[in-house]
Protein backbone atom coordinates (compact mmCIF):
# COMPACT_ATOMS: atom_id res chain seq x y z
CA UNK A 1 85.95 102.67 71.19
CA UNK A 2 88.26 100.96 73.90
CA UNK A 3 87.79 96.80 74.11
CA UNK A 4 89.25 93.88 75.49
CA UNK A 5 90.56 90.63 74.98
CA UNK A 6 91.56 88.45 77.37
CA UNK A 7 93.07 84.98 77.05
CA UNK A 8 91.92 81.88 79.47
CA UNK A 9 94.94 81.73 81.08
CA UNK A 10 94.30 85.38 82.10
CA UNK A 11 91.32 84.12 83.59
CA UNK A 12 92.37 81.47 85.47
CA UNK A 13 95.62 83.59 86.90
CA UNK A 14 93.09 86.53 88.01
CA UNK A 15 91.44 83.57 89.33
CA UNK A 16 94.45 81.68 91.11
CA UNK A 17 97.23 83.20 91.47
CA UNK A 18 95.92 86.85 92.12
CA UNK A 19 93.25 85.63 94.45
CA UNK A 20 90.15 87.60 92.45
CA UNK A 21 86.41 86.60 92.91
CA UNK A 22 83.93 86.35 90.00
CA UNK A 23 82.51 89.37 89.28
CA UNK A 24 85.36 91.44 90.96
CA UNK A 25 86.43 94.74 88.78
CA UNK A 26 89.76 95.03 87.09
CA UNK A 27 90.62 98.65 85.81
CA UNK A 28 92.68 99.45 82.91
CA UNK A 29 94.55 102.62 83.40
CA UNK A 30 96.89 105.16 81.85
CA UNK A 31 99.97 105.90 84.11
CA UNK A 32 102.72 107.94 83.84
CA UNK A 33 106.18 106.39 82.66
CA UNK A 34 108.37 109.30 82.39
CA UNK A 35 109.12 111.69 79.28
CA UNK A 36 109.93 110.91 75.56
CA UNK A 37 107.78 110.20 72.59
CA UNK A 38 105.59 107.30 75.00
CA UNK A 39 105.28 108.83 78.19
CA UNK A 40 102.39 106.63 79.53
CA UNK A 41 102.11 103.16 80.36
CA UNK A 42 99.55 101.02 80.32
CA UNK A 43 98.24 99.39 84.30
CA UNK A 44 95.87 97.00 85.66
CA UNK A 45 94.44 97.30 89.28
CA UNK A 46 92.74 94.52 90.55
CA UNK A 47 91.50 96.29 93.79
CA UNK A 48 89.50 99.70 92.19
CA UNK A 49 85.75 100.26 92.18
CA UNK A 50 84.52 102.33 88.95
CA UNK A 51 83.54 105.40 90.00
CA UNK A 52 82.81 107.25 86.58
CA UNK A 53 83.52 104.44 83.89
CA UNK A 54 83.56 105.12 80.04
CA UNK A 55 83.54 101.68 78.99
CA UNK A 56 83.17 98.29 81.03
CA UNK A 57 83.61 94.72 79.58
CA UNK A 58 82.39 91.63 81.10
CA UNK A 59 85.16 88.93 80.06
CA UNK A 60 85.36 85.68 82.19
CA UNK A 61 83.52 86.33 85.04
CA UNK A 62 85.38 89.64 85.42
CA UNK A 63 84.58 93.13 85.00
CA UNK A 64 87.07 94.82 82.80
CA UNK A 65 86.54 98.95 82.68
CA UNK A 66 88.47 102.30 81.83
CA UNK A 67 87.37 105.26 83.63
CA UNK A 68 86.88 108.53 82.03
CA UNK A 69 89.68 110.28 83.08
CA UNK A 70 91.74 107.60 81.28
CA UNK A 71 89.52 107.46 78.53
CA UNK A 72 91.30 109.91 76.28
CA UNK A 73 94.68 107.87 76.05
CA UNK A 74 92.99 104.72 75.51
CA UNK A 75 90.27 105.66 73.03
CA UNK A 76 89.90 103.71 69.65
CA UNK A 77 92.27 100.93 71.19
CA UNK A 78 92.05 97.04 71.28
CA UNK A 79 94.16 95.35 74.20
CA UNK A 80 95.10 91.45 74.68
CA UNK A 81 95.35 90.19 78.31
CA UNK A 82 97.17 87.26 78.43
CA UNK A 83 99.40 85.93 81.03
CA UNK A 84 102.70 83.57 80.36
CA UNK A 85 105.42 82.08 83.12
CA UNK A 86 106.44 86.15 84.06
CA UNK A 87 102.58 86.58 84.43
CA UNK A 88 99.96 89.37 83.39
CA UNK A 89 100.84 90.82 80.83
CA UNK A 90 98.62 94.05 78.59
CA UNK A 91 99.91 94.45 74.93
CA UNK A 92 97.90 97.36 72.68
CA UNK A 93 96.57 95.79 69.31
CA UNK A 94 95.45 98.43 67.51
């Protein structure tokens, strides 16, 4: 199972700084980094629509989701959202 955390200060910087509207959809998505032993990284797109989601989580107003086709390399996996003075920032838990 893939789930979310994400800290109030997340929030309030989907809120403020990147400009997002309650209820708006923020994907969490697998993208390629290059070769070697971790070859994907983790993204977040504030401007997708799910088309075929596996899992979405409601979290501060927000709609957090993973599509299927990005499913497989995030299955069984926790992730924190928090945000500090660089910004956004996605760190894998379990």
């Amino acid at each position: 199972m893939i789930s979310f955390e994400v800290s109030e200060q997340a929030i309030d910087s989907f809120k403020d700084e990147w400009g997002l509207a309650e209820a708006q959809h923020v994907r969490i998505y697998a993208k390629y980094a290059g070769g070697g032993s971790d070859a994907f990284t983790i993204g977040i797109n504030a401007s997708a629509t799910p088309i075929d989601p596996a899992v979405v989580q409601s979290i501060g107003g927000f709609h957090f989701f993973v599509e299927k086709s990005d499913a497989w390399i995030l299955q069984d996996e926790h992730f924190q959202i928090g945000c500090n003075e660089n910004g956004i920032f996605l760190n894998k838990i379990s």
